[in-house]
N, C-alpha and C. Protein backbone atom coordinates (compact mmCIF):
# COMPACT_ATOMS: atom_id res chain seq x y z
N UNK A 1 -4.87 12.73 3.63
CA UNK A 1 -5.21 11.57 4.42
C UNK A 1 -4.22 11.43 5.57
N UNK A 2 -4.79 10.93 6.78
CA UNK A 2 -3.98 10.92 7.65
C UNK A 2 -2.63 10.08 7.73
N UNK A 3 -2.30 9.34 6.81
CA UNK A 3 -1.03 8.47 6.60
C UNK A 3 -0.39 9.07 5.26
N UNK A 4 -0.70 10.01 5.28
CA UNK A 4 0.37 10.58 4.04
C UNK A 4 -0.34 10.39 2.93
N UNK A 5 -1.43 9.18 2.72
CA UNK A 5 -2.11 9.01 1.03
C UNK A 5 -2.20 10.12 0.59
N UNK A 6 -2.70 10.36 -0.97
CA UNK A 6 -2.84 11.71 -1.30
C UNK A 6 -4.01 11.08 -2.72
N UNK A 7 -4.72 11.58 -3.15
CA UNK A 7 -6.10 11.40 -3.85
C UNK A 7 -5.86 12.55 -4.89
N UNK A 8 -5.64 12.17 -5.92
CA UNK A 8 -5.45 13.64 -7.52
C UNK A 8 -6.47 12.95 -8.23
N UNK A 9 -7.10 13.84 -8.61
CA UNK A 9 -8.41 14.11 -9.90
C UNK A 9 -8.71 15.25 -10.16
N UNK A 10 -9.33 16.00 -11.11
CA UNK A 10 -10.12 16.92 -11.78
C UNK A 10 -10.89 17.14 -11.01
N UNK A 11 -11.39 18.29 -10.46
CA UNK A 11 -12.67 18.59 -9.44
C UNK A 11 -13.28 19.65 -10.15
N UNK A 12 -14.85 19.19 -10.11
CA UNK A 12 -16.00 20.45 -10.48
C UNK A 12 -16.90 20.40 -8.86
N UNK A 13 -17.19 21.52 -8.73
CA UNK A 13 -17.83 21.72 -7.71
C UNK A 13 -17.53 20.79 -6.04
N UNK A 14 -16.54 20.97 -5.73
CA UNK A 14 -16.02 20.16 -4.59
C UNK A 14 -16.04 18.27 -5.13
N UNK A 15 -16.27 17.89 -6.57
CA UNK A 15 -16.35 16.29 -6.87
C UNK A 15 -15.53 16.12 -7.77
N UNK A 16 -15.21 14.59 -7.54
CA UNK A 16 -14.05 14.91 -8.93
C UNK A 16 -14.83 13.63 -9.54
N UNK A 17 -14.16 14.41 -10.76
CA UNK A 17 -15.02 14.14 -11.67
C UNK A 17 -14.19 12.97 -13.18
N UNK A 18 -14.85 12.27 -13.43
CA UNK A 18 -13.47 11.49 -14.64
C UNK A 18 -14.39 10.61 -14.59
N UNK A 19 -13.42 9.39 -15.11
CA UNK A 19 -13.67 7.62 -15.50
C UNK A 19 -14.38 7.39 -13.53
N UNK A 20 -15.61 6.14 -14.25
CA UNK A 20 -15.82 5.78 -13.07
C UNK A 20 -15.49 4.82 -12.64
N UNK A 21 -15.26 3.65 -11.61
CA UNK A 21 -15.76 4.44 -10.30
C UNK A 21 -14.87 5.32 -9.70
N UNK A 22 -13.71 5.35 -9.57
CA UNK A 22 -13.00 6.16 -8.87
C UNK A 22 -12.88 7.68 -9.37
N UNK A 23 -12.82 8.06 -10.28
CA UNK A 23 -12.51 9.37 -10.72
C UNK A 23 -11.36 9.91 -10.68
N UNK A 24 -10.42 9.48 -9.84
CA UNK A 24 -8.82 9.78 -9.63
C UNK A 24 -7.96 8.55 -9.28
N UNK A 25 -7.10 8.82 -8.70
CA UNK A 25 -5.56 8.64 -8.58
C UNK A 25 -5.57 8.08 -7.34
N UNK A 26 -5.22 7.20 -6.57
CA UNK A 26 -5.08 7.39 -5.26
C UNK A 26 -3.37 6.49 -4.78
N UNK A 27 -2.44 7.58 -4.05
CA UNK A 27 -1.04 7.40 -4.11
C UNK A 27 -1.10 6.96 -2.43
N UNK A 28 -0.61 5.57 -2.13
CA UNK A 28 -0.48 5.56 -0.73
C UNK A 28 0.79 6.63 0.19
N UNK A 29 0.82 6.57 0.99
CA UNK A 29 2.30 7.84 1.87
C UNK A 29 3.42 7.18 1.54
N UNK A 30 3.25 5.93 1.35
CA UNK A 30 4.92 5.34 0.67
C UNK A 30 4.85 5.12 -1.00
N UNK A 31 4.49 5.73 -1.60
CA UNK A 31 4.52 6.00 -2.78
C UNK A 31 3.56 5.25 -3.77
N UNK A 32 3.72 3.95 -3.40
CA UNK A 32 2.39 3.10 -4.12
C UNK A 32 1.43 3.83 -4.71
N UNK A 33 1.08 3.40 -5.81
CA UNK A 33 -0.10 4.28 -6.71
C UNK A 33 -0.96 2.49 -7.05
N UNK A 34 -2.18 2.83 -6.47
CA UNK A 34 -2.90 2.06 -6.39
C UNK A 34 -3.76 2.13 -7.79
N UNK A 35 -3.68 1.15 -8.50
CA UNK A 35 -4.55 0.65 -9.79
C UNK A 35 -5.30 0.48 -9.83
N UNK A 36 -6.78 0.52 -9.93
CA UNK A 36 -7.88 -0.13 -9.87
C UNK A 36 -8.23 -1.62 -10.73
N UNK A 37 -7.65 -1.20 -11.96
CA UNK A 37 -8.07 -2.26 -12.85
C UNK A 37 -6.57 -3.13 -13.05
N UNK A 38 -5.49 -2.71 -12.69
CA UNK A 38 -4.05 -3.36 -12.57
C UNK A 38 -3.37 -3.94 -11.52
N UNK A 39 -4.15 -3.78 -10.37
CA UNK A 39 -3.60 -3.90 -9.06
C UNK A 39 -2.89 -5.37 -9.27
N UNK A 40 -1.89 -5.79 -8.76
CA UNK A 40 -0.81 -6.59 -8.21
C UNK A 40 -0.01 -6.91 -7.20
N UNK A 41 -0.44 -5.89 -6.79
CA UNK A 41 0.37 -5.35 -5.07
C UNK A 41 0.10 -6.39 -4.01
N UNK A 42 0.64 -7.33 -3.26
CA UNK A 42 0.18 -8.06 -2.27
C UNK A 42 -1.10 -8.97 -2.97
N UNK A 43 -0.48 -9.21 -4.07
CA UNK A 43 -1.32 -10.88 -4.81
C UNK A 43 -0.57 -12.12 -4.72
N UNK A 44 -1.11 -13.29 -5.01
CA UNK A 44 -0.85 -14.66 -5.04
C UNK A 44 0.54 -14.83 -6.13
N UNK A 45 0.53 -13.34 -7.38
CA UNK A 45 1.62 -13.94 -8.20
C UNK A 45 3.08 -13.22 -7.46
N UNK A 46 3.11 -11.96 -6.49
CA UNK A 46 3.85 -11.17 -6.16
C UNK A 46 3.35 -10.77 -4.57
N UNK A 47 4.37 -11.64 -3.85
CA UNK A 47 4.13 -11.14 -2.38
C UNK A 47 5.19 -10.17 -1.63
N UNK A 48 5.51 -9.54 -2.04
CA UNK A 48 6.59 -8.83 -1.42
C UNK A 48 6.17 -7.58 -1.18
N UNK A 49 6.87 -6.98 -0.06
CA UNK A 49 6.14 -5.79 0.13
C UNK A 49 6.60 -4.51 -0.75
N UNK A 50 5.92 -3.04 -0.68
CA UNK A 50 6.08 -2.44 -1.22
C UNK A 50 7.84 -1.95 -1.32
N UNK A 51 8.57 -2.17 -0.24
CA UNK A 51 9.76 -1.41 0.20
C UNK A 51 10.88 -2.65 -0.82
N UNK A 52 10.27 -4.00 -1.07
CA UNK A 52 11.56 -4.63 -1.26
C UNK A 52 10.67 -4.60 -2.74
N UNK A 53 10.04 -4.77 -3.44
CA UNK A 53 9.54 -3.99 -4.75
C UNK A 53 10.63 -3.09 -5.16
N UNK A 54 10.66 -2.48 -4.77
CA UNK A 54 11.22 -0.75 -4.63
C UNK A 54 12.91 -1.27 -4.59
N UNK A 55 12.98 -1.67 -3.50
CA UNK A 55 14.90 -1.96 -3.45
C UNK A 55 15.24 -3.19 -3.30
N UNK A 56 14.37 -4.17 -3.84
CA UNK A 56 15.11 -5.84 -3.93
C UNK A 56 14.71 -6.44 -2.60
N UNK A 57 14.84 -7.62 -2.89
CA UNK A 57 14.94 -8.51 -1.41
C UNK A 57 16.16 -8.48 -0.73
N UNK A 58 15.73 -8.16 0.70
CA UNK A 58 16.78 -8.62 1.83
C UNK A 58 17.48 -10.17 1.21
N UNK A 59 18.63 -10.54 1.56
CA UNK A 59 19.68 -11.96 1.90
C UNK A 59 18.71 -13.37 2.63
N UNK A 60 18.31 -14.42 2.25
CA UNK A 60 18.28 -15.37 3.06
C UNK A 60 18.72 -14.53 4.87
N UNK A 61 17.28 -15.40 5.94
CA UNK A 61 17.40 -15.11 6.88
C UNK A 61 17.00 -13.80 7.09
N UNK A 62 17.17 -12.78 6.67
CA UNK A 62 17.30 -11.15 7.02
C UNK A 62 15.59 -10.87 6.35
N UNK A 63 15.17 -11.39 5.99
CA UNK A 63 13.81 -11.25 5.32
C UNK A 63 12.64 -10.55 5.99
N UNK A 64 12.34 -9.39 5.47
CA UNK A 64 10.80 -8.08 6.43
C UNK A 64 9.91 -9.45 6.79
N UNK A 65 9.60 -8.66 7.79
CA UNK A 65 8.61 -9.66 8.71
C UNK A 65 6.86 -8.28 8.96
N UNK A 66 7.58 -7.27 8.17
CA UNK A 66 6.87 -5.85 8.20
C UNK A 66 7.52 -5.33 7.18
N UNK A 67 6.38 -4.20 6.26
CA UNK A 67 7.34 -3.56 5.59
C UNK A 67 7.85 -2.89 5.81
N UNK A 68 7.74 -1.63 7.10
CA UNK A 68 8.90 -0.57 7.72
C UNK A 68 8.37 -0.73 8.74
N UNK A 69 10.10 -0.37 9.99
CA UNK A 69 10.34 -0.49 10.95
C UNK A 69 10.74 -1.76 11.88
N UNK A 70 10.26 -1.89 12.85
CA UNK A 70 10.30 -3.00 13.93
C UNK A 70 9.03 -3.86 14.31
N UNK A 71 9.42 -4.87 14.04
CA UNK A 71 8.30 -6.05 14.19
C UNK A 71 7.65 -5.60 15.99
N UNK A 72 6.76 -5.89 16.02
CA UNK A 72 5.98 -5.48 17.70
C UNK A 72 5.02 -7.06 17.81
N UNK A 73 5.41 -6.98 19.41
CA UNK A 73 4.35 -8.09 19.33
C UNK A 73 2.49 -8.07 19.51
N UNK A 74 2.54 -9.40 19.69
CA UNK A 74 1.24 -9.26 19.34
C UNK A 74 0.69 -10.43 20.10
N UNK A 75 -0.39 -10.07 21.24
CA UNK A 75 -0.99 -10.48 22.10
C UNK A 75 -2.00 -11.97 21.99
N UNK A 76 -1.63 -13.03 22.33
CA UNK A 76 -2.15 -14.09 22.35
C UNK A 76 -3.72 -14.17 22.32
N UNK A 77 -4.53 -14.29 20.97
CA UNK A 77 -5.59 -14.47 20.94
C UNK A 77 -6.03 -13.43 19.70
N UNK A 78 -5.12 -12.61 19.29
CA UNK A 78 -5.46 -11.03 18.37
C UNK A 78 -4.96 -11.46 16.94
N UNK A 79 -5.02 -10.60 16.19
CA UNK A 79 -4.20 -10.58 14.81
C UNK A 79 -3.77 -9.45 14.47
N UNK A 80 -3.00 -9.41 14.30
CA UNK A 80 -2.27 -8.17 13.48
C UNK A 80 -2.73 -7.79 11.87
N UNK A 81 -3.08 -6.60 12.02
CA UNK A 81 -4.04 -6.14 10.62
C UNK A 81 -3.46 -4.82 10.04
N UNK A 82 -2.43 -4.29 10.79
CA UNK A 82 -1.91 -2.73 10.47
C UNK A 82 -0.39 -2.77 9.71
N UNK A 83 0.20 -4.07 10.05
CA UNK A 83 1.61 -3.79 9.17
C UNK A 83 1.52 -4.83 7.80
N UNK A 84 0.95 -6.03 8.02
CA UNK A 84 0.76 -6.85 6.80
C UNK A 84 1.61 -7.73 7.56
């Protein structure tokens, strides 16, 4: 996938094949392994992003405003849909 995801299952004839619906695995490029039936990730009980999951929360004040890199702005009238 073009962001690094990566998709593991059993394949017969170019399909993969397993439990339905998904049939596999699907690992986002930052490591996240997406659950189907467990998901928690960016819910109402746990909002934090994947990176401070992973290594704790930033200090009061210092808090992701994105989960990697540099905040960019964003044009009066739009929404931002690509960093969270």
């Amino acid at each position: 996938f073009p962001w690094g995801g990566t998709f593991t299952a059993d394949w017969e004839h170019g399909k993969a094949i397993g439990d339905q619906p998904s049939a596999g695995d699907y690992t986002f490029g930052d490591g996240l392994e997406h659950k189907e039936n467990r998901w928690d990730y960016c819910s109402g009980g746990d909002r934090r992003f994947y990176s401070e999951r992973c290594n704790g929360l930033m200090p009061a004040g210092q808090s992701f405003l994105v989960d990697r890199g540099q905040t960019h702005s964003i044009p009066a009238g739009t929404y931002d849909c690509g960093d969270g």
